[in-house]
N, C-alpha and C. Protein backbone atom coordinates (compact mmCIF):
# COMPACT_ATOMS: atom_id res chain seq x y z
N UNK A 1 -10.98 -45.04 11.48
CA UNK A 1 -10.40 -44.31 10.37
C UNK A 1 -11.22 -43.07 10.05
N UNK A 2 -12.46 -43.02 10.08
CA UNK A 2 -13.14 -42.04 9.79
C UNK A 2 -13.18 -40.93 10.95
N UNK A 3 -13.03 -40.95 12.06
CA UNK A 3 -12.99 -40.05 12.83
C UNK A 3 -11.74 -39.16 13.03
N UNK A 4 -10.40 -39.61 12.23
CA UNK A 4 -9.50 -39.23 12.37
C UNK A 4 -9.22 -38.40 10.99
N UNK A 5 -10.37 -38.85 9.93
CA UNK A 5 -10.48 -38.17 8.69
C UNK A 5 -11.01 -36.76 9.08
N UNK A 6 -12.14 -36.90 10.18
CA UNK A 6 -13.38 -36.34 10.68
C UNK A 6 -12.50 -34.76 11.42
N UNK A 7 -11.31 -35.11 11.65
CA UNK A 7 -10.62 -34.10 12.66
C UNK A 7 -9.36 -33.99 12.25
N UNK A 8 -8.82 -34.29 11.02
CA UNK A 8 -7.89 -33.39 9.81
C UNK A 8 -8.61 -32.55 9.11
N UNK A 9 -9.95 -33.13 8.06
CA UNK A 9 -10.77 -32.16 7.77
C UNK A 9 -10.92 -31.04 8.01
N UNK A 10 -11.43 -30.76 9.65
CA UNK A 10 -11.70 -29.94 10.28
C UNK A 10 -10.54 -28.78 10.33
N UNK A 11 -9.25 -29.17 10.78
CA UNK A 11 -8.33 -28.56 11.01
C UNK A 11 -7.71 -28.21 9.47
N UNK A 12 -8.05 -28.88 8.48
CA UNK A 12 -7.75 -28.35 7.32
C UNK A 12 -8.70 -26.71 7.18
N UNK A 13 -9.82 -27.05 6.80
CA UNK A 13 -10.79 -26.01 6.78
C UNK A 13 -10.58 -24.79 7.40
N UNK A 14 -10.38 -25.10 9.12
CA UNK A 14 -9.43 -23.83 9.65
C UNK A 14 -8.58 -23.06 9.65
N UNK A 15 -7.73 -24.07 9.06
CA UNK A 15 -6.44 -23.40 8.83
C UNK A 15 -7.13 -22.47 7.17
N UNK A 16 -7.65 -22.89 6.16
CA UNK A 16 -8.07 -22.28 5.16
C UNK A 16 -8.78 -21.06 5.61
N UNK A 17 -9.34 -21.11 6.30
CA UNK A 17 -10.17 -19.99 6.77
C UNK A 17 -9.29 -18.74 7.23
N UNK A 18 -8.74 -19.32 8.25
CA UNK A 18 -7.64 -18.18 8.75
C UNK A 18 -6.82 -17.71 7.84
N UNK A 19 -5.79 -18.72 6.97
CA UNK A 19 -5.05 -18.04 5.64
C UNK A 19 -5.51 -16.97 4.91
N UNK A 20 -7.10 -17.33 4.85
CA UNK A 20 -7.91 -16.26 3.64
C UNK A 20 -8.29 -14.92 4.04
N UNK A 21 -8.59 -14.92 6.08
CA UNK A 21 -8.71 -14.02 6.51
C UNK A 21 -7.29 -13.16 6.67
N UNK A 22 -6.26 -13.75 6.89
CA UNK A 22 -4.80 -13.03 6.76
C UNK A 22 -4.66 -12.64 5.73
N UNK A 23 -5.03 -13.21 4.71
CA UNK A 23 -4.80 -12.49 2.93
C UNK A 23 -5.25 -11.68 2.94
N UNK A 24 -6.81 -11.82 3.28
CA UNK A 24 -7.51 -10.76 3.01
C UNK A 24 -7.22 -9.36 3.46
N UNK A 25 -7.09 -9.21 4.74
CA UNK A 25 -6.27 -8.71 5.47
C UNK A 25 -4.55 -7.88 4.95
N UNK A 26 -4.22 -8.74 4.77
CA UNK A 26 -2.87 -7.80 4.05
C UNK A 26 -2.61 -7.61 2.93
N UNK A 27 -3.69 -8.17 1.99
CA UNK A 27 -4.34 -7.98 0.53
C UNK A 27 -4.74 -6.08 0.55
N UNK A 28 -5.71 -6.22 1.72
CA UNK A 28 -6.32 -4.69 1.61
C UNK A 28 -4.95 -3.39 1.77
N UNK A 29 -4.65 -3.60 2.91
CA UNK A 29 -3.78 -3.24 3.59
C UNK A 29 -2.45 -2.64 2.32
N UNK A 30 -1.95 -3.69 1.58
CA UNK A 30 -1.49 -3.38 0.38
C UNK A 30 -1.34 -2.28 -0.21
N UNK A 31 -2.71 -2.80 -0.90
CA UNK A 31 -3.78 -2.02 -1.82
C UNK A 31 -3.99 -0.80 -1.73
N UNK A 32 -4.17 -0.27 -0.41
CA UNK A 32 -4.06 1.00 0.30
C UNK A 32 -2.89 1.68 0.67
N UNK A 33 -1.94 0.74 0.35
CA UNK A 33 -0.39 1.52 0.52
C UNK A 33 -0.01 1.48 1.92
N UNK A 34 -0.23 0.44 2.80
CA UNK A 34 -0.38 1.00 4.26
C UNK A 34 1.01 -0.42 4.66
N UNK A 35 1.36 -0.30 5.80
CA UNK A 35 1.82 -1.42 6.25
C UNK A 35 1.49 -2.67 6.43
N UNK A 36 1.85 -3.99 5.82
CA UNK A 36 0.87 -5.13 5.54
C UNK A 36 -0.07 -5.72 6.74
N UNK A 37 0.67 -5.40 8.18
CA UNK A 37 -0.30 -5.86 9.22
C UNK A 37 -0.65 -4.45 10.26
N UNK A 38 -1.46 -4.14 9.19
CA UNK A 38 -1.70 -2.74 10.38
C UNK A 38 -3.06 -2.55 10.18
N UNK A 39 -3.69 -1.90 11.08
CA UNK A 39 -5.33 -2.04 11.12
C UNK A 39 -6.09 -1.61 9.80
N UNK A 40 -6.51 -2.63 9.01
CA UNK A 40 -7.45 -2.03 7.90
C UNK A 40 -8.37 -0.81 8.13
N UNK A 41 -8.70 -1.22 9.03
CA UNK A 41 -10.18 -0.87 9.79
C UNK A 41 -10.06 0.93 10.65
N UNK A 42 -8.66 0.96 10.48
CA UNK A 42 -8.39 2.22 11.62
C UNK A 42 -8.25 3.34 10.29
N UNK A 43 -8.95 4.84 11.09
CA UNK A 43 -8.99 5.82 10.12
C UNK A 43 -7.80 6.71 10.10
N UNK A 44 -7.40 7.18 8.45
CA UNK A 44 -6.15 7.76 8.55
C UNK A 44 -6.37 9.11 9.79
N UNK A 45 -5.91 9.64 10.27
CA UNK A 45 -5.48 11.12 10.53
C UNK A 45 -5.81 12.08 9.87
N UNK A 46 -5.97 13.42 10.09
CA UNK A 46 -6.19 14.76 9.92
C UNK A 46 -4.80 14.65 9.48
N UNK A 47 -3.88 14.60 9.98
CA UNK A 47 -2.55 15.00 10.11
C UNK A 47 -1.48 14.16 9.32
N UNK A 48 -1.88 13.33 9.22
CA UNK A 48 -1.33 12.22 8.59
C UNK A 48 -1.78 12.53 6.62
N UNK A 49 -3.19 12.82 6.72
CA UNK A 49 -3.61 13.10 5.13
C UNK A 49 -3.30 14.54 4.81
N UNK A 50 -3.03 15.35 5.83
CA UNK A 50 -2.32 16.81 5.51
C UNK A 50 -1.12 16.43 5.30
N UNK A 51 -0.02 15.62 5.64
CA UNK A 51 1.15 15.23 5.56
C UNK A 51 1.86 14.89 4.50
N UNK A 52 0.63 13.86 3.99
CA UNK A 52 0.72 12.83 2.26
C UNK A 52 0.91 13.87 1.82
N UNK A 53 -0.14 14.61 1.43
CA UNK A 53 -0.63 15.90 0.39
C UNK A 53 0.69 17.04 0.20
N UNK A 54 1.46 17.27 0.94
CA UNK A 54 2.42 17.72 1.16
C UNK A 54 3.25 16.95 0.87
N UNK A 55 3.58 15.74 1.09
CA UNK A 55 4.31 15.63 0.11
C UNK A 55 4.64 14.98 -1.05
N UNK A 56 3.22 14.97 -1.57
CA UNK A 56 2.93 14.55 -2.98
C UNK A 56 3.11 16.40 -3.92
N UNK A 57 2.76 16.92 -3.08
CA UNK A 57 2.90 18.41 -4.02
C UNK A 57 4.64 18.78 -3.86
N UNK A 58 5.15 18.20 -3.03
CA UNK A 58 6.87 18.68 -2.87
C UNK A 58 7.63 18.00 -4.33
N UNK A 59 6.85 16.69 -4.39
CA UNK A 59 7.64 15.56 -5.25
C UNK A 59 7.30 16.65 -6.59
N UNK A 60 5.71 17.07 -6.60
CA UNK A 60 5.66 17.35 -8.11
C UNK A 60 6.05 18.71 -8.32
N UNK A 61 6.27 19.20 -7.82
CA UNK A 61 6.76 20.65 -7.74
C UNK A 61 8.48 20.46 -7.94
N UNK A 62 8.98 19.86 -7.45
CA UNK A 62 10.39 19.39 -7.47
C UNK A 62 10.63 18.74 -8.97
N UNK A 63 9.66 17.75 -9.44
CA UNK A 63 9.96 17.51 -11.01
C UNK A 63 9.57 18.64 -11.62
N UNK A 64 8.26 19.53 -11.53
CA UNK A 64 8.62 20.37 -12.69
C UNK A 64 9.68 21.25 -12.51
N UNK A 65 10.30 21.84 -11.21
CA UNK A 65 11.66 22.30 -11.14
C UNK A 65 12.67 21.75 -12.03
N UNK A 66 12.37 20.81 -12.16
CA UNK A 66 13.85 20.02 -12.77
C UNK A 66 13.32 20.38 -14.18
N UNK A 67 12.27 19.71 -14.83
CA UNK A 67 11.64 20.06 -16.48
C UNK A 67 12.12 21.54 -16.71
N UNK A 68 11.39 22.54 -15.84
CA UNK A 68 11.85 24.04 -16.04
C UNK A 68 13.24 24.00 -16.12
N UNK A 69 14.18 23.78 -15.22
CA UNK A 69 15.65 23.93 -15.32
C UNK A 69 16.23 22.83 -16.84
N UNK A 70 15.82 22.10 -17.14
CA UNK A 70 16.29 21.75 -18.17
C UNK A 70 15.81 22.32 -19.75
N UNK A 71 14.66 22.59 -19.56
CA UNK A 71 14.22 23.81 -20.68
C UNK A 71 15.25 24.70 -20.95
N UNK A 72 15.30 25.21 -19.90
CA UNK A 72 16.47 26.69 -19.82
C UNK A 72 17.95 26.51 -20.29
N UNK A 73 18.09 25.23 -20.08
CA UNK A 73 19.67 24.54 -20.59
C UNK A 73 19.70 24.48 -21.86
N UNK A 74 18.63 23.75 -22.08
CA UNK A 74 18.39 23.59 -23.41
C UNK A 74 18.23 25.42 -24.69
N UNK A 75 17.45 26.19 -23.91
CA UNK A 75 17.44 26.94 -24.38
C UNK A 75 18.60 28.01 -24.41
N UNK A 76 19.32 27.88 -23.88
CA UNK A 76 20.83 28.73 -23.30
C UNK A 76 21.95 28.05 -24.10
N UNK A 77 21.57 26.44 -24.37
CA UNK A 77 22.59 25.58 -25.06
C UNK A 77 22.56 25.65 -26.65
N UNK A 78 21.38 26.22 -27.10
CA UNK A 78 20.13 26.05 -28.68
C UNK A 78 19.96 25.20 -28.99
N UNK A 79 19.54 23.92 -28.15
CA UNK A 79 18.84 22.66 -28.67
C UNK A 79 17.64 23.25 -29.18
């Protein structure tokens, strides 16, 4: 009986181990905005962080387009 305790144990523990390393793993991955199984460990791009940046400035440039154009409505309408 005990040896068969002796080698569920075991395979319990493993399996815990590995789960925590997969969490951990697509925990980060997350966190970073990245695809959940894609290399933590690998560095973004030149090209890839010129890319974001572009188009994080399109998005905000595009809302204040819209704020400006609704000012003007507003002000053309006399709210």
């Amino acid at each position: 009986m005990g040896i068969f305790f002796a080698g569920r144990l075991r395979n319990i523990i493993i399996g815990i181990m590995i789960g925590l390393l997969l969490g951990l793993w697509a925990g980060y991955n997350l966190g970073k905005g990245k695809p959940v199984f894609s290399n933590p460990l690998a560095r973004e791009t030149i090209q890839n962080r010129i890319k974001k940046t572009g188009d994080q400035a399109m998005e905000k440039s595009g809302k204040i387009l819209e704020e400006s154009g609704k000012a003007m409505r507003d002000a053309v309408s006399g709210r």
